[in-house]
Each structure stands twice: as structure tokens, then as C-alpha cells.
Protein backbone atom coordinates (compact mmCIF):
# COMPACT_ATOMS: atom_id res chain seq x y z
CA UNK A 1 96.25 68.14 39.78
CA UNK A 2 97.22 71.47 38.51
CA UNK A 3 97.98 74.30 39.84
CA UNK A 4 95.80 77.77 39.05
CA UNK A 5 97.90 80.96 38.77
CA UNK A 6 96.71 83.93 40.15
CA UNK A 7 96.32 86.73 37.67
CA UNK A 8 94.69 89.99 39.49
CA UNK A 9 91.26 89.09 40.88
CA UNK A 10 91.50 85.87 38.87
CA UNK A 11 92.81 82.55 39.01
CA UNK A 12 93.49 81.33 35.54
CA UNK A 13 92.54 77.97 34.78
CA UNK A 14 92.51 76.16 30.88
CA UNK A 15 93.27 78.35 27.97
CA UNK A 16 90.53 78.42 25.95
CA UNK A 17 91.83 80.18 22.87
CA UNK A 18 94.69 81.99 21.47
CA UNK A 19 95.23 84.68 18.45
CA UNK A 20 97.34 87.30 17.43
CA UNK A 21 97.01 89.46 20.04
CA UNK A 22 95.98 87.43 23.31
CA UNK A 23 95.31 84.76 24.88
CA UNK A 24 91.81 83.89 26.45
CA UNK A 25 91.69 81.86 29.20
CA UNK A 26 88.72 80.56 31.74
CA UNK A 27 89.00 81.52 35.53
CA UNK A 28 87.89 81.69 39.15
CA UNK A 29 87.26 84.55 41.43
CA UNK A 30 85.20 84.69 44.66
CA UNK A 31 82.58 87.36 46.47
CA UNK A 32 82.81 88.06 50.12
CA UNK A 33 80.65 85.17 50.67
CA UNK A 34 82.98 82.71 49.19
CA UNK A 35 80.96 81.86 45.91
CA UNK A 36 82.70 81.26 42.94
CA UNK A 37 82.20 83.07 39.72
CA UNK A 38 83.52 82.03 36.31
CA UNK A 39 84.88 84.75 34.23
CA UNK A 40 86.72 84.65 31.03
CA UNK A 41 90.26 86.71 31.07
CA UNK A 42 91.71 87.53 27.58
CA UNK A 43 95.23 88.47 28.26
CA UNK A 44 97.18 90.46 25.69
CA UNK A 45 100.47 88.54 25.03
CA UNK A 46 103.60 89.48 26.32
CA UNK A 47 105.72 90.60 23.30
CA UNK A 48 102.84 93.38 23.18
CA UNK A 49 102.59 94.74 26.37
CA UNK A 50 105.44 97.08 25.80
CA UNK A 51 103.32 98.76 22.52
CA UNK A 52 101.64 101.89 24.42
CA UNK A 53 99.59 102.96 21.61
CA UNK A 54 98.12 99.27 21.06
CA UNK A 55 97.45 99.46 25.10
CA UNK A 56 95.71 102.48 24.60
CA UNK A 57 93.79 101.26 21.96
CA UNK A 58 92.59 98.61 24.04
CA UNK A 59 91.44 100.64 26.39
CA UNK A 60 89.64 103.00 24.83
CA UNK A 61 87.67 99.76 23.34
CA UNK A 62 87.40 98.73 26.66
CA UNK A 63 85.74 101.41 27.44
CA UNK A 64 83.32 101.07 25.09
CA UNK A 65 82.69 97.17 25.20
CA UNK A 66 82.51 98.41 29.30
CA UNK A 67 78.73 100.83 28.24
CA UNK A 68 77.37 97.70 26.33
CA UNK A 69 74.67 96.48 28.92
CA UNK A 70 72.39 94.27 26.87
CA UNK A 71 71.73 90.50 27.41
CA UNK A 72 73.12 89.23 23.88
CA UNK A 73 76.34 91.27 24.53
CA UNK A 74 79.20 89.22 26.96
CA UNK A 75 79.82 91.73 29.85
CA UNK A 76 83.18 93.13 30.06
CA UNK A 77 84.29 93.59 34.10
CA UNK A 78 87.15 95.47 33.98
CA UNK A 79 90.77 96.03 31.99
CA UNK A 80 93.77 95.70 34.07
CA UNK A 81 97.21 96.32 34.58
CA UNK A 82 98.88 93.62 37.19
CA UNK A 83 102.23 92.24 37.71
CA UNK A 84 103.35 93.91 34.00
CA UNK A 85 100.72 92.09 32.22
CA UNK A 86 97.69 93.62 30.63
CA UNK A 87 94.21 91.83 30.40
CA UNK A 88 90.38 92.33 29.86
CA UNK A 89 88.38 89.93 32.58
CA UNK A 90 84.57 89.62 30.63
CA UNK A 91 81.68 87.20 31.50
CA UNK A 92 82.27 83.65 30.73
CA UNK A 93 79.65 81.81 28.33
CA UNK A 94 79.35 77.95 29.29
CA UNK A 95 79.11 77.16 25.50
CA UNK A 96 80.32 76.73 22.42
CA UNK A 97 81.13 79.98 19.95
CA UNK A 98 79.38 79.46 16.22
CA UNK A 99 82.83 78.58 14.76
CA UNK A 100 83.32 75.76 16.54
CA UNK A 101 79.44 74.61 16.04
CA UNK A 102 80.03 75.19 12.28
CA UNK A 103 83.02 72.94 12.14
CA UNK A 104 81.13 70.26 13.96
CA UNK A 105 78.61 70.31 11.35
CA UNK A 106 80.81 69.96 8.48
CA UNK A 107 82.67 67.05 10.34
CA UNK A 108 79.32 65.39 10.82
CA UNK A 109 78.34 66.33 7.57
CA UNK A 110 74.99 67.22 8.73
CA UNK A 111 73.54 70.96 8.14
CA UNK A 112 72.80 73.22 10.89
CA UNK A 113 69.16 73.21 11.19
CA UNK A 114 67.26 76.16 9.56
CA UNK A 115 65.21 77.38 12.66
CA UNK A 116 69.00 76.95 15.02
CA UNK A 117 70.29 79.16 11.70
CA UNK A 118 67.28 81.93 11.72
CA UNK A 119 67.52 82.10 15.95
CA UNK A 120 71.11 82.82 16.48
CA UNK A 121 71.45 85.44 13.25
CA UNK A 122 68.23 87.21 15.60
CA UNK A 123 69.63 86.94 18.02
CA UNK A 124 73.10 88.51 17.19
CA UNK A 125 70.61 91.05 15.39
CA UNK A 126 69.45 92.10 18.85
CA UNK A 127 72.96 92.54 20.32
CA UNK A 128 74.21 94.60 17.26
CA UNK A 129 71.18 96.77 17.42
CA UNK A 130 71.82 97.61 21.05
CA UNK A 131 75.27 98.20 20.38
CA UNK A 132 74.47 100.52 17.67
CA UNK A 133 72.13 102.26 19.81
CA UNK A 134 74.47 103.22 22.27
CA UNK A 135 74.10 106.95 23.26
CA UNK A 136 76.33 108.94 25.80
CA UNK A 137 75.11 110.49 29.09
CA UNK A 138 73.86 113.59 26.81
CA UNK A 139 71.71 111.08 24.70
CA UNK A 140 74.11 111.59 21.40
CA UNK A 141 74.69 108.51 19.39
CA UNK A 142 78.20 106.91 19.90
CA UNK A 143 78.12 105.25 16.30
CA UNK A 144 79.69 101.96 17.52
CA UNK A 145 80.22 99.71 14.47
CA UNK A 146 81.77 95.95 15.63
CA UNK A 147 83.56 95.66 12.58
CA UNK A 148 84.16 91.68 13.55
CA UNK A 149 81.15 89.50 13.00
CA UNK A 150 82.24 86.36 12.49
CA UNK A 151 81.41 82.86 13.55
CA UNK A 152 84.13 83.08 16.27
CA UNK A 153 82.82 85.84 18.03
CA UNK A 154 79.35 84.54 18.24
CA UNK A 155 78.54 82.84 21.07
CA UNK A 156 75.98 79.93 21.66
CA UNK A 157 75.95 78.77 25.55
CA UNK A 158 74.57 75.82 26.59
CA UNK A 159 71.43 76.66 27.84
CA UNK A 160 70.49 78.21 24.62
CA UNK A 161 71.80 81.95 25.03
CA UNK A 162 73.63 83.71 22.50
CA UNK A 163 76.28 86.63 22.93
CA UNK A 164 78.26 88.55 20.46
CA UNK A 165 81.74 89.23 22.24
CA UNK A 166 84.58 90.66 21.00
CA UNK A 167 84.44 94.60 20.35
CA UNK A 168 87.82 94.72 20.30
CA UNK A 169 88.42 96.27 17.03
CA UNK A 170 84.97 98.24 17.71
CA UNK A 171 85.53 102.07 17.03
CA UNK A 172 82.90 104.58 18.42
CA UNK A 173 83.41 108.34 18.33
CA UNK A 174 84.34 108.69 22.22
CA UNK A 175 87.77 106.74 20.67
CA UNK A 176 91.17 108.57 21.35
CA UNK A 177 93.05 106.43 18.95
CA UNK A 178 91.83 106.41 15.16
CA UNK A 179 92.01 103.92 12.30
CA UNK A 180 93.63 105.68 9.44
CA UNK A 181 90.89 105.47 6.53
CA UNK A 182 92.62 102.60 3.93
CA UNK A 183 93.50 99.96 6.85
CA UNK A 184 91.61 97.20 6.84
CA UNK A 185 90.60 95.32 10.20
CA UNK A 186 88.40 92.26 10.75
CA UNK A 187 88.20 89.07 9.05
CA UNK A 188 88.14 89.33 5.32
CA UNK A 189 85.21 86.63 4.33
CA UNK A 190 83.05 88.26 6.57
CA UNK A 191 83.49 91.98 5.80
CA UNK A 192 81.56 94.19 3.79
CA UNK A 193 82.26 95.90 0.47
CA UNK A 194 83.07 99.05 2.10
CA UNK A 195 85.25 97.54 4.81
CA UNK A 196 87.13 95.52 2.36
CA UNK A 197 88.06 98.85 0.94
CA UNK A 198 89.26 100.55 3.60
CA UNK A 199 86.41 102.97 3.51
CA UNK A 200 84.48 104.60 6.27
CA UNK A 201 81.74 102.70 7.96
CA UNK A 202 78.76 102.65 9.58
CA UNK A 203 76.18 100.33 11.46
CA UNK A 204 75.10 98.96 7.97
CA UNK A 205 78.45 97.08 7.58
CA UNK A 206 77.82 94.70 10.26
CA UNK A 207 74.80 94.10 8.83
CA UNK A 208 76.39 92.78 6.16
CA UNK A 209 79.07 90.57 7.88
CA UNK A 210 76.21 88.86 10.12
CA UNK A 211 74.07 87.95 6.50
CA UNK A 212 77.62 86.79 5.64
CA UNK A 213 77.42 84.57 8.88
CA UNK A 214 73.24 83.47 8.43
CA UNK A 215 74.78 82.53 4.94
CA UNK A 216 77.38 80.15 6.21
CA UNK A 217 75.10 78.84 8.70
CA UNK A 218 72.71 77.46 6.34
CA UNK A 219 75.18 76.59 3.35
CA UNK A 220 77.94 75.62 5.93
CA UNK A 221 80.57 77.44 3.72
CA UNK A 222 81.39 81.45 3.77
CA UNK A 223 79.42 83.35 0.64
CA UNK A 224 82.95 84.00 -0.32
CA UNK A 225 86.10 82.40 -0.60
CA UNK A 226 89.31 82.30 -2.79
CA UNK A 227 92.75 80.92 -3.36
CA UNK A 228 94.51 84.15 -1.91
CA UNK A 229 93.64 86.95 -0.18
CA UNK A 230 93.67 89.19 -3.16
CA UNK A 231 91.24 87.76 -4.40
CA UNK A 232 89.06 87.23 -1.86
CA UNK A 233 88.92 90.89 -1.13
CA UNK A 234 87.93 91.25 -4.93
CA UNK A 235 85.07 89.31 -4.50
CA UNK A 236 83.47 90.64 -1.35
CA UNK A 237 83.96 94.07 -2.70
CA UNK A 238 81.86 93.12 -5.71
CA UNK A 239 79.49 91.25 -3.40
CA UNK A 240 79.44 88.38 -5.33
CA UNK A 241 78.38 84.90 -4.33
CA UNK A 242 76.26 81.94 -5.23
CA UNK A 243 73.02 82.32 -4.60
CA UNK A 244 71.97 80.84 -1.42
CA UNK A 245 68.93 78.42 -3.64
CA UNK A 246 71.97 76.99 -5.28
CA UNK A 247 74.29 76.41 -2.48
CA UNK A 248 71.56 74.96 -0.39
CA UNK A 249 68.29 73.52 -2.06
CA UNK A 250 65.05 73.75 -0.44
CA UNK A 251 65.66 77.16 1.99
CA UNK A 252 62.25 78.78 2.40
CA UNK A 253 62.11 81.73 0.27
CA UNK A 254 61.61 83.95 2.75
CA UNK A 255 64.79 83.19 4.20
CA UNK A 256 67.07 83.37 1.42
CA UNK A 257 65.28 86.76 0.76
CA UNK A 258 66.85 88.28 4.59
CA UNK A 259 69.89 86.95 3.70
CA UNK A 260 70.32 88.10 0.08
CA UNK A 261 69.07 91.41 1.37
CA UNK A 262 71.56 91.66 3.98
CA UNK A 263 74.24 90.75 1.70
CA UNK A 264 73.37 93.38 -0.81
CA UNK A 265 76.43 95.43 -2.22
CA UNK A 266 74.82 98.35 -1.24
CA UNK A 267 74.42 99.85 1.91
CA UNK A 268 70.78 101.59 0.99
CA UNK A 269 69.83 98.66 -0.39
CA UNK A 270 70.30 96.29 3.32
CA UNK A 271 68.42 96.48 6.12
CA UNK A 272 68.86 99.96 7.77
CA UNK A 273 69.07 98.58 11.05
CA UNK A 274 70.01 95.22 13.11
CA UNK A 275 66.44 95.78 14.61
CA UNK A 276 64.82 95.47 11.24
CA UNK A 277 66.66 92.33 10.60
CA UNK A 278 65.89 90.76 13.59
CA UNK A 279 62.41 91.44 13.21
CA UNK A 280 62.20 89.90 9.67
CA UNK A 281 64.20 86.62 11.40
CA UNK A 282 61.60 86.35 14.39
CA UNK A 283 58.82 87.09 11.68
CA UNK A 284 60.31 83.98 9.92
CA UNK A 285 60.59 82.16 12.99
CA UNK A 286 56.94 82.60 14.17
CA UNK A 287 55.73 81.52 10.69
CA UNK A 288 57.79 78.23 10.50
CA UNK A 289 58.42 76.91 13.84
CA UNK A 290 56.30 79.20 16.38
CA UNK A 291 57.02 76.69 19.33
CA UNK A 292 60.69 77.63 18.91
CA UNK A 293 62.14 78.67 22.07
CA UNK A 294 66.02 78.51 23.04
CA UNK A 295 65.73 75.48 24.76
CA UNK A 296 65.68 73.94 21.24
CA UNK A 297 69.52 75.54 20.83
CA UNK A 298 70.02 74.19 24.19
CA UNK A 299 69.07 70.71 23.67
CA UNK A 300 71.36 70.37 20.13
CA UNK A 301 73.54 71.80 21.53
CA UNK A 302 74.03 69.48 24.81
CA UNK A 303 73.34 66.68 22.43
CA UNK A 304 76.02 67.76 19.79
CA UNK A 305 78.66 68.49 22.32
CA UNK A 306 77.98 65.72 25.33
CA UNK A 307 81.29 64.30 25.39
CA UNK A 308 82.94 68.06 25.46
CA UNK A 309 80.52 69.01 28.18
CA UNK A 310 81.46 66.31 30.63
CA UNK A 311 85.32 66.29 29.78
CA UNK A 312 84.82 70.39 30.66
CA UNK A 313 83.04 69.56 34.18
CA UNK A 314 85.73 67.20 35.39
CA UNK A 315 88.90 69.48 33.92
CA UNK A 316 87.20 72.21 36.51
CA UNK A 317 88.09 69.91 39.20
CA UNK A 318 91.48 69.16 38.13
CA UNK A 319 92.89 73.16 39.71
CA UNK A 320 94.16 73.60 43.02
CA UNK A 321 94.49 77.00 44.44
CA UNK A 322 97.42 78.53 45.90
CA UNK A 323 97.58 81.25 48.63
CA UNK A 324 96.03 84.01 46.87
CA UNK A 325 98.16 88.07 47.70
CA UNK A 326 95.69 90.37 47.86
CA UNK A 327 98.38 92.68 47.32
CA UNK A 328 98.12 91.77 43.33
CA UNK A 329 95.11 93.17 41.73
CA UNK A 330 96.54 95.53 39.76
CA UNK A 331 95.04 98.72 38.43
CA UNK A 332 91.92 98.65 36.80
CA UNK A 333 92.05 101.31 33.80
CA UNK A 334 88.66 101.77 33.08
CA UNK A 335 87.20 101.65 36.50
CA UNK A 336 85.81 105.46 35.82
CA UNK A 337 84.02 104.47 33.12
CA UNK A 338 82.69 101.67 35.08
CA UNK A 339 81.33 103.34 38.19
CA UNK A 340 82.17 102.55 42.24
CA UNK A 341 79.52 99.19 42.46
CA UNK A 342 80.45 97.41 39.35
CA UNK A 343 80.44 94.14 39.58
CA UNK A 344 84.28 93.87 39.30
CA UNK A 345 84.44 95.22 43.06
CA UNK A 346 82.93 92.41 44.34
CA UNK A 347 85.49 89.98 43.15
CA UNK A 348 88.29 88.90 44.96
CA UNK A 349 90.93 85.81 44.72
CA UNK A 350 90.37 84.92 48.68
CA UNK A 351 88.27 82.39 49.72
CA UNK A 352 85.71 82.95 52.57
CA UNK A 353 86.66 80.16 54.97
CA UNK A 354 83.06 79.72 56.52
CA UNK A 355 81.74 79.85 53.48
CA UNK A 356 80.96 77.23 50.67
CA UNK A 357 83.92 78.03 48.40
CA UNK A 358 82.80 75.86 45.37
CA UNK A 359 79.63 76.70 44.52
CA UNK A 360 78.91 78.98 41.33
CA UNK A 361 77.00 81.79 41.58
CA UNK A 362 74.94 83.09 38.71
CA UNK A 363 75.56 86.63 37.52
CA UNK A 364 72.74 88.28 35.68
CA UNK A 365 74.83 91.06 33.97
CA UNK A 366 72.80 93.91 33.25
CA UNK A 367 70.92 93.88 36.56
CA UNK A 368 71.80 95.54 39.94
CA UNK A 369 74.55 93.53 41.83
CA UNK A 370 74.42 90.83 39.20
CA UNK A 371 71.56 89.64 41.03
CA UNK A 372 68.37 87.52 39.46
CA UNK A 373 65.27 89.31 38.09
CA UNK A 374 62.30 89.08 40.72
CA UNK A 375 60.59 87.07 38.14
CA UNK A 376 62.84 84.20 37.56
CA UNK A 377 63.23 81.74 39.64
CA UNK A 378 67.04 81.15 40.92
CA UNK A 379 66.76 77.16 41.51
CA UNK A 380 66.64 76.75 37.63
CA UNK A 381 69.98 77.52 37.31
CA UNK A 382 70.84 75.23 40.69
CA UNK A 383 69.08 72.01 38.81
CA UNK A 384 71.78 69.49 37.52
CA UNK A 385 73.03 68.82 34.20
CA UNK A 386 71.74 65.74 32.62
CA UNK A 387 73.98 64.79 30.22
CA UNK A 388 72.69 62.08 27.73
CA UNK A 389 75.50 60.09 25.65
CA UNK A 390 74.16 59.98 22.28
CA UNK A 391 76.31 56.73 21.44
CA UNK A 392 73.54 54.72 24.05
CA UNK A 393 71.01 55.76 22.14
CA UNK A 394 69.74 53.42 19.55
């Protein structure tokens, strides 16, 4: 057995991932009833705590991940300083992100299916269009451009949801700290023209990093790639790429239309909005496969991944908890942003003694308390998993 640590509300559990600038891990935390809650904590690393104007950064895109309430966006609960550490706790996805989906495909050798493909780029449509909707409490426009859609930020759960996470390099004009125009951040294969030249952007260039995604999806390699960096920013500022026909014979026309239109070089020539995409995916959708729902994504998925999903159950059970300090919670440095009931308030490491300590609670993000719509009904989500081993199957 190991051991949890406790990390402000949170005890941290398996890290899940690790970059440049943190390290994301899954954890616990309880209500006052005793029900546990699965959050994700993304804890910037240690050698870069000390960097004040990074911190600040952070926050301030904190703070505007924090006014992203939509149900395609991961929920961010809170940023917080505790025990000289700095970290941003967010809802946790039970899933896989598209990278890792992608990668399975090319080690299986086996495409991701088109309708999958045209569902998840909608569906990241959707979040990016809410995101660049966002107004301020006077009803201006915030301009929040992601600047990071990628495959790893993407995020495909197992029950067929998908959330774009990440706005961690996501500028908006409520931001203290500025990018200097000429600095490029993001992930080069995926970023537009304009962003690969250190230019001003707008909403448009996400745009064209998601077609950048839709075309990996289907082709299961990036529109653009090169032997250096160089020259791989040469290339996506000239836009230039095979043409999606070529790299992957027999994509309905209308598809490899959205795409090529997303991808376009210029930015009057794209879609004008994520909502206009998204319509022309669901439009393509409805005419090819209109019995798609995401329990389609939800069954590849489980079928894809069954050995991960099982191996993930029983390393839950592997953590002990120690006695929790309520003492340790550290500061939470956007709580004004966030208001007195968010849901952050309600979590706590202690465990209710007369309560059932081990049973997960769902959180509806977006909805008072966390709690379910009055339409759905809450015993879906209490059903088992069945997980079916594909290697019975014959």
C-alpha cells in the first residue's frame, strides 16, 4: 500500500503527467458528508515556485480558466498557495486525453474512426466557442484565445464526454501580465500562421490549431511536420500541407472541405467562429451517422482502453490516508474571483466518520452546488462498470 500525501484540500494520489512547468497528479478530497470527490491537482514544480512573475501569470490565467463555466471546458476549483508549493486543483476527467488515443491508434495501426474524428473536433468547437464568448460582468467581450489546442489538452472521458483543459497559456484582456508581441507560446505543429509568427491573435487562431487536430485525427499524423523546428515553423506559416484526399483516401468530401477550411492561411478565409465550425461538424454528423450519440465514444473507448481501465480501478485502492491537518489548506488566490459557495469550499481532506468515506460523488460543474440537473437521473452514474476484455472475444 501507499501512502497519499496531503497537499491543501487534496490528497495526491498517481501522477498522471508531467511537463515543463508542473506536474499533474490525480487526488482525493471529501464534503462534510464524507463523499469522495476526484479532482485533478497540477502542481507547478518546485525550481519555479520562487519566479513571482511566472506565479502571477498563473494566476491571472487562473482567473480566467476560473469564469469558464461550460460543460466541454474541465472546471478549475481553485489556485493555491500551501506549505510553499503552488498548484491549480481542476475537475478530474475519468478518460483518456486525444494524445494518448492518437498514439493508440498508430500502435494498432488502425485509423480513428471518421464519425469518433467529426464528434470530438465538435465538440472541442463548442468549448472554444464558449470560451471565446466570455464577457465580463458589464457584458464586454474578454477576447480569450487558448492559444494551445493540441491533442494533449483534449480530453475524451470514458463515458463519452469531451473537455478542452488547459488555458494555461490563455491570455484575455482582464490579464495583468502581457506576452511581448514576437514570443511564441504553444505547440508549434498545431499553431497557426499568425501564432507561429509571433503576431497578435484572435479567436480565429484556435480555429486553426483544432482543424490542425481534426486533421491528425483522420490522417493520424500532424498536417505539418519537419526535421527541425525551423523548419517546421516555415511550413505552418505558409500553411502548407498535403491535402487531406491524399493523406487519407476515401474522407467524405464534405469533411475534408471543414478541415481544409479551417486550415486556411488566412484568417478571413476560416470559419469566423468555433460555433460555425461546430455546426458544419454536427451538420456532417447528422448526414452520415445520425444515430451517433457519445455513447459510441464511450464504447471505443472502454473497448480500446479495457486493460488501462481496470489496472486504474485497482491502483485507486492501493492509497492509504494519513491523519489529514486541517491547519494546511493554504491560501486560495483566486477565491474573489470565484465567489463565497464555490465548489472548492465544500472540500475538505477529513473524513466524516459516520459517513461512507469511499463512495464518489458526481459533480455536475456548471450547476448550483455541483449538484445533478432535475432531469437526469443520478443512479446512471451509480451503475457499475462492465468491463469487457477484448482478448475473450473471438
Amino acid at each position: 500500500m501507499q501512502r497519499a500525501r496531503q497537499l491543501g484540500r487534496y490528497h495526491l494520489l498517481d501522477r498522471l503527467a508531467c511537463g515543463g512547468m508542473a506536474e499533474i497528479f490525480r487526488a482525493k478530497t471529501f464534503d462534510a458528508r464524507g463523499q469522495l470527490h476526484l479532482v485533478a491537482i497540477k502542481r507547478v514544480l518546485a525550481h519555479l515556485a520562487q519566479d513571482q512573475h511566472l506565479i502571477q501569470m498563473l494566476v491571472d490565467e487562473a482567473r480566467i480558466a476560473s469564469r469558464l463555466r461550460h460543460p466541454n471546458i474541465t472546471r478549475v476549483y481553485e489556485f493555491v498557495r500551501a506549505q510553499g508549493e503552488y498548484f491549480l486543483a481542476m475537475e478530474h476527467v475519468d478518460g483518456k486525453d486525444l494524445k494518448s488515443i492518437l498514439d493508440r491508434c498508430r500502435a494498432r495501426e488502425k485509423p480513428l474512426p471518421i464519425a469518433h474524428a467529426a464528434w470530438i473536433a465538435s465538440e472541442a468547437a463548442a468549448a472554444l466557442s464558449g470560451a471565446h464568448d466570455l464577457a465580463d460582468t458589464d457584458g464586454q467581450p474578454l477576447r480569450v484565445v487558448h492559444r494551445d489546442v493540441s491533442p494533449s489538452n483534449i480530453l475524451c472521458s470514458y463515458s463519452g464526454e469531451v473537455k478542452l483543459c488547459d488555458f494555461g497559456i490563455a491570455k484575455a484582456t482582464t490579464s495583468r501580465v502581457h506576452t511581448k508581441t514576437g514570443v511564441i507560446k504553444g505547440k508549434v505543429k498545431y499553431m497557426s500562421p499568425e501564432q507561429a509568427m509571433g503576431r497578435k491573435l484572435d479567436h480565429r487562431s484556435d480555429i486553426f490549431s483544432l482543424g490542425a487536430v481534426l486533421y491528425e485525427m483522420l490522417a493520424l499524423a500532424p498536417p505539418f511536420s519537419a526535421p527541425n523546428e525551423m523548419d517546421l515553423l516555415l511550413k505552418v506559416r505558409d500553411a502548407r500541407f498535403t491535402p487531406l484526399v491524399q493523406a487519407r483516401p476515401g474522407i467524405p468530401p464534405q469533411l475534408a472541405a471543414i478541415v481544409e477550411r479551417a486550415l486556411a492561411r488566412s484568417k478571413t478565409e476560416r470559419y469566423q467562429s468555433a460555433e460555425e465550425m461546430g455546426i458544419a461538424l454536427k451538420a456532417l454528423i447528422a448526414d452520415n451517422v445520425p444515430e451517433y450519440t457519445r455513447s459510441h465514444l464511450s464504447r471505443y473507448l472502454r473497448k480500446v482502453f479495457s486493460e488501462e481501465i481496470e489496472r486504474e480501478l485497482r491502483l485507486l485502492e492501493e492509497y492509504t490516508l494519513g491523519e489529514p491537518n486541517p491547519s494546511m489548506l493554504g491560501e486560495n488566490l483566486i477565491a474573489d474571483a470565484l465567489g463565497p459557495d464555490a465548489l472548492y469550499t465544500q472540500f475538505t481532506p477529513l473524513v466524516a466518520h459516520d459517513a461512507a468515506p469511499h463512495r464518489e460523488r458526481k459533480v455536475y460543474p456548471g450547476t448550483p452546488g455541483g449538484r445533478a440537473p432535475k432531469d437526469l437521473d443520478p443512479s446512471i452514474h451509480d451503475a457499475p462498470t462492465l468491463i469487457i476484455r477484448t482478448s475473450r472475444r473471438r
